[in-house]
C-alpha atoms as a PDB file:
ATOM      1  CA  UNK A   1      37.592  -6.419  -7.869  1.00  0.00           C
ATOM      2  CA  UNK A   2      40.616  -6.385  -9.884  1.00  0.00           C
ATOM      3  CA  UNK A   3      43.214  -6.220  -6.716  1.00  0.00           C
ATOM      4  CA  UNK A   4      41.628  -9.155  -4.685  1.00  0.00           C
ATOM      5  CA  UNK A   5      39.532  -7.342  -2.652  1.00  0.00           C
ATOM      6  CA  UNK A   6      35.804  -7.725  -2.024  1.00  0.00           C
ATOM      7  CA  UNK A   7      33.215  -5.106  -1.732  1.00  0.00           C
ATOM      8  CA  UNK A   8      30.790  -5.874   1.356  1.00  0.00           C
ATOM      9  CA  UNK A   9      27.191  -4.109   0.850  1.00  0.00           C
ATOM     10  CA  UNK A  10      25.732  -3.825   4.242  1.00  0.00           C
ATOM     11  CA  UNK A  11      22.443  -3.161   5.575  1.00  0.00           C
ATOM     12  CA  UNK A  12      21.222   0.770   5.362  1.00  0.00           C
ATOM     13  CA  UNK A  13      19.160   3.042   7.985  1.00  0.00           C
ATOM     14  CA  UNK A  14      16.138   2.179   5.469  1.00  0.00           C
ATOM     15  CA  UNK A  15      15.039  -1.387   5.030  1.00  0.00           C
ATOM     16  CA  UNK A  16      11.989  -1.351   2.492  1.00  0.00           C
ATOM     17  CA  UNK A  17       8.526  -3.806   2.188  1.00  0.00           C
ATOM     18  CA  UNK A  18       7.048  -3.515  -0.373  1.00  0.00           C
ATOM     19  CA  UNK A  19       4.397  -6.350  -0.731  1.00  0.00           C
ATOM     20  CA  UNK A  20       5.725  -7.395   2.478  1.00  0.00           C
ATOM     21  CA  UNK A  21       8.824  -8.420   1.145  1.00  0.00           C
ATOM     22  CA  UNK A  22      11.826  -7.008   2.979  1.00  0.00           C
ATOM     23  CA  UNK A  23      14.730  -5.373   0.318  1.00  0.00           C
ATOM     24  CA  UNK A  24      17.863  -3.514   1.398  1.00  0.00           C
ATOM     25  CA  UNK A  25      18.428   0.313   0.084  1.00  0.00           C
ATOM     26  CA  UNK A  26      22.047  -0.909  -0.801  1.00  0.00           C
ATOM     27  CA  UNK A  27      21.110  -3.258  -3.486  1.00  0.00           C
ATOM     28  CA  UNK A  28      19.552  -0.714  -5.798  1.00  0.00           C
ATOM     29  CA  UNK A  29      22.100   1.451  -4.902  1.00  0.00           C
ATOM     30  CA  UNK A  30      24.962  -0.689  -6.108  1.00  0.00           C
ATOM     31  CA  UNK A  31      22.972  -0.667  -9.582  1.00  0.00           C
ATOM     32  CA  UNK A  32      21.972   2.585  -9.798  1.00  0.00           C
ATOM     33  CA  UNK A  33      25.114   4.104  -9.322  1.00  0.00           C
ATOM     34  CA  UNK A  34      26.480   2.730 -11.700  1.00  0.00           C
ATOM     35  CA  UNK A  35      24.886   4.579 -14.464  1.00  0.00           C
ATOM     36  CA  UNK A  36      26.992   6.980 -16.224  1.00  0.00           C
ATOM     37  CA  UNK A  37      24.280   9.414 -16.211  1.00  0.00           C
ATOM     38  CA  UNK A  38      23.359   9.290 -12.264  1.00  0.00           C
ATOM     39  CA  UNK A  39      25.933  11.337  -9.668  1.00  0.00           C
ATOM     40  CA  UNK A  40      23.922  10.540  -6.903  1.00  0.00           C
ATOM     41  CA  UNK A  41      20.455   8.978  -6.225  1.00  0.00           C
ATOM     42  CA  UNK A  42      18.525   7.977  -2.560  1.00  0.00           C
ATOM     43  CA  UNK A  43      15.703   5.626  -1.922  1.00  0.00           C
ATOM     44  CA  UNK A  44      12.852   5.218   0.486  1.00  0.00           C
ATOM     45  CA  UNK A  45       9.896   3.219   0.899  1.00  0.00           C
ATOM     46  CA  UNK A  46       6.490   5.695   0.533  1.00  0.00           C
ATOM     47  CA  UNK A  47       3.229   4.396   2.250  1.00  0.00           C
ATOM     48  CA  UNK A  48       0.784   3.696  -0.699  1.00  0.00           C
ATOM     49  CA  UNK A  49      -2.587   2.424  -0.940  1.00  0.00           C
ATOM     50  CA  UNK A  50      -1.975   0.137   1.638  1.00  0.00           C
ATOM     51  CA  UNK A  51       1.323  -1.094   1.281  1.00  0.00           C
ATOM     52  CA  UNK A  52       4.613   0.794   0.277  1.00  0.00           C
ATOM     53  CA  UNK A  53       5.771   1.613  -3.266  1.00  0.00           C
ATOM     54  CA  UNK A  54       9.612   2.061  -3.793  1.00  0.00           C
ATOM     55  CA  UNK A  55      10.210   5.806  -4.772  1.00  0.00           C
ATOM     56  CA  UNK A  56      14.345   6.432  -6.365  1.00  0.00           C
ATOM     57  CA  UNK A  57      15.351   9.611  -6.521  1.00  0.00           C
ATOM     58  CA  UNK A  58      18.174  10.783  -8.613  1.00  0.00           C
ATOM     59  CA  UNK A  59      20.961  13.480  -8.720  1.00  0.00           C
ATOM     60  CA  UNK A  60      21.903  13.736 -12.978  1.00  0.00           C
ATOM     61  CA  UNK A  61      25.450  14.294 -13.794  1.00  0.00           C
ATOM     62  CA  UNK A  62      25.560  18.329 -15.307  1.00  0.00           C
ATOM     63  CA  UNK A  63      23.807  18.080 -18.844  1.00  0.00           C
ATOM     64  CA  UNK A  64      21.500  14.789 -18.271  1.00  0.00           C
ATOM     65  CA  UNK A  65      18.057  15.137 -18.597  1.00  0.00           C
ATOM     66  CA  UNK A  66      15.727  12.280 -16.557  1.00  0.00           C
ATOM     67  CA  UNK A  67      13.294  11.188 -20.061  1.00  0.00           C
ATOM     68  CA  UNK A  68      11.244   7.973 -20.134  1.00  0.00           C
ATOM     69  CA  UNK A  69      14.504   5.975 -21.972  1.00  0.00           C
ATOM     70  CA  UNK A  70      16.985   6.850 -18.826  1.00  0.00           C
ATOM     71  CA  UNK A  71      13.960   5.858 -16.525  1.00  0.00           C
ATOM     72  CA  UNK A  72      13.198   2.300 -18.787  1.00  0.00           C
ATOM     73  CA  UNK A  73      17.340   1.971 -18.553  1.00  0.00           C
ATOM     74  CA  UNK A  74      17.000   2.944 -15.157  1.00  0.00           C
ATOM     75  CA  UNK A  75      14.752   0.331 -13.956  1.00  0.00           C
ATOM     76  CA  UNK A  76      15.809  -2.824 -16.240  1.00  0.00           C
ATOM     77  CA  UNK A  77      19.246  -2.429 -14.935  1.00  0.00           C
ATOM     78  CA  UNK A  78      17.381  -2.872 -11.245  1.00  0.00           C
ATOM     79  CA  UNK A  79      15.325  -5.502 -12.371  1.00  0.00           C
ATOM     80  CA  UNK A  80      18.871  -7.142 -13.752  1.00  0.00           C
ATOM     81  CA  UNK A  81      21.146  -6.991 -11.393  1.00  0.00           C
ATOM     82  CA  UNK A  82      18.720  -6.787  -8.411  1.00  0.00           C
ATOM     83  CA  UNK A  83      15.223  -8.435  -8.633  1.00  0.00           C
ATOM     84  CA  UNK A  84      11.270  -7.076  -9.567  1.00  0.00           C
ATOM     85  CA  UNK A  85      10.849  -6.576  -6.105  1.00  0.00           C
ATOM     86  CA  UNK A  86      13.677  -3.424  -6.369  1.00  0.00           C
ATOM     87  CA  UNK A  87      11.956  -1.844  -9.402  1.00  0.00           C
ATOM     88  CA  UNK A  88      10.597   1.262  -8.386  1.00  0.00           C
ATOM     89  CA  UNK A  89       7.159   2.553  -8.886  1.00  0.00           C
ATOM     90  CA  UNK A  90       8.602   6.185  -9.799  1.00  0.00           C
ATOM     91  CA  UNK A  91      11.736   7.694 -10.325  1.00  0.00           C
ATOM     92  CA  UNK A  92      12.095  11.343  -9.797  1.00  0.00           C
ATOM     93  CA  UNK A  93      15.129  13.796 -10.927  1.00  0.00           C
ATOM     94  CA  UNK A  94      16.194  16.043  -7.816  1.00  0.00           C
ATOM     95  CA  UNK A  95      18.974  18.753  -7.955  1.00  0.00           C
ATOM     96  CA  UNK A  96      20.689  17.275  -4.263  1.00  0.00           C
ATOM     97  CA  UNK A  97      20.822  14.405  -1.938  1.00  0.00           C
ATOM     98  CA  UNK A  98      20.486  14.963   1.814  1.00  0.00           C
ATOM     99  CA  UNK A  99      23.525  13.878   4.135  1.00  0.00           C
ATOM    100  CA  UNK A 100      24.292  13.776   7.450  1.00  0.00           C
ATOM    101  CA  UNK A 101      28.120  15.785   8.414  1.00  0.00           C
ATOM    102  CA  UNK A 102      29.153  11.929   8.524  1.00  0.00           C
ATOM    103  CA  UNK A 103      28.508  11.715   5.086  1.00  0.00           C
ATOM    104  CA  UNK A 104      25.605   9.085   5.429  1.00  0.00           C
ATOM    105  CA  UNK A 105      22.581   9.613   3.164  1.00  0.00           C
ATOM    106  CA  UNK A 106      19.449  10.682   4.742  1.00  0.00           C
ATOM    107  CA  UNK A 107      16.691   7.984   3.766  1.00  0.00           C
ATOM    108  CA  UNK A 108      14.407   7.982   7.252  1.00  0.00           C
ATOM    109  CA  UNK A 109      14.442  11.798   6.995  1.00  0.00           C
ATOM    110  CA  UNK A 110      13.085  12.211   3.257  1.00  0.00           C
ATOM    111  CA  UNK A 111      10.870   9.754   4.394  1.00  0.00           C
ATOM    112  CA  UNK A 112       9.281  12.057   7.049  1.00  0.00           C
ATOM    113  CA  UNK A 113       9.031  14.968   4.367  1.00  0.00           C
ATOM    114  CA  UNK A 114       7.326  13.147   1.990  1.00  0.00           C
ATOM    115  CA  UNK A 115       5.075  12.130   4.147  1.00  0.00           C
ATOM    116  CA  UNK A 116       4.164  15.373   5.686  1.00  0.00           C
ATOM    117  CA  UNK A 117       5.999  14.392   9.218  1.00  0.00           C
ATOM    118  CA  UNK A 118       8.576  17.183  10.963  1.00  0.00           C
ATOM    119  CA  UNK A 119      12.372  16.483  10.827  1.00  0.00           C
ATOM    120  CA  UNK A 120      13.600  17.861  13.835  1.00  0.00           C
ATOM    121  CA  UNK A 121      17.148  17.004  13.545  1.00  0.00           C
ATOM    122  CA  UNK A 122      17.938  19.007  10.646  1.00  0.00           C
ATOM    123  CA  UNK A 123      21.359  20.028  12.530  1.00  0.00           C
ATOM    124  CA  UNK A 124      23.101  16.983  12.175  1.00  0.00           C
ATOM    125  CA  UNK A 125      22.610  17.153   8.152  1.00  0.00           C
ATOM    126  CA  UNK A 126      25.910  18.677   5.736  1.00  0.00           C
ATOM    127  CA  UNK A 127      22.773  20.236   3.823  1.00  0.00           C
ATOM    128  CA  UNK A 128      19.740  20.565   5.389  1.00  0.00           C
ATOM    129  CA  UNK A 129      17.942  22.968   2.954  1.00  0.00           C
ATOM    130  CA  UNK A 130      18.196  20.054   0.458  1.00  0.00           C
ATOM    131  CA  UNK A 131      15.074  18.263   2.596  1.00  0.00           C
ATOM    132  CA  UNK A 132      12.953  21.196   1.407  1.00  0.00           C
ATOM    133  CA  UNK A 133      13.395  19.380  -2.504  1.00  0.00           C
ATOM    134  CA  UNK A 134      11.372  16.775  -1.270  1.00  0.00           C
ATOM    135  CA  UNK A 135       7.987  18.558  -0.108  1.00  0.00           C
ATOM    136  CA  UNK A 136       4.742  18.239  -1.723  1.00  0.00           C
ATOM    137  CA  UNK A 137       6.470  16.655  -5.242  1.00  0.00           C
ATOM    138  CA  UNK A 138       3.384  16.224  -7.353  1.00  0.00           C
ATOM    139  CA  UNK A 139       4.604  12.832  -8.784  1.00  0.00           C
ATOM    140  CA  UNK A 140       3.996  11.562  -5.507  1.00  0.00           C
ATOM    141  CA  UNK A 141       0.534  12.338  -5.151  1.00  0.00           C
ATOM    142  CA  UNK A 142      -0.274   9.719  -8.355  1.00  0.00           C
END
């Protein structure tokens, strides 16, 4: 940084494997992020034929549209700054993020809904009805 500091990225709720190979949330994150065109985005770890397959989701900014350019931009910027490993399988446009009151994002919860599973603490989220975005998304059945 510019002013001396240092920017720490820690470990998140949501540690994924795919291949076996263990990769922290916060690493895509810190590239993803960065995109002009992304105000948001969240990441979990969907069970797949046998293994797990790295699924981003992505609030646009107001105007963006999510074509196969921002997704190619999208995922050689990952495979950049972060590794193969981080590249995920399918990136998928939704209109909110879930967070807790706290302000922390809601990976292990998504991760229920997508995979059918009850989130019973729905109370503790800023915006709960944004979990419903996540049900039965057809991208995820391919």
């Amino acid at each position: 940084m510019k002013h001396g500091g240092v920017v720490v990225y820690g470990r998140s709720d949501s540690t994924l494997k795919p291949g076996g190979v263990r990769i922290g949330t916060a690493e895509i994150y810190s590239v993803v992020e960065a995109f002009d065109e992304i105000e948001d985005s969240l990441v979990i770890g969907q069970d797949w034929k046998y293994d797990v397959r790295v699924i981003l989701f992505v609030k646009l900014k107001d105007g963006v549209k999510l074509d196969e350019d921002l997704i190619q931009k999208i995922k050689n910027g990952i495979r950049t700054n972060s590794s193969p490993r981080h590249v995920p399988a399918k990136v998928i446009a939704v209109s909110d993020i879930p967070y807790t009151i706290n302000m922390k994002k809601v990976e292990i919860a998504v991760r229920k809904i997508i995979h059918g599973q009850p989130v019973l603490n729905r109370d503790t989220l800023k915006n709960p009805d944004s979990l419903d975005l996540f049900k039965d998304i057809p991208e995820l059945k391919v």
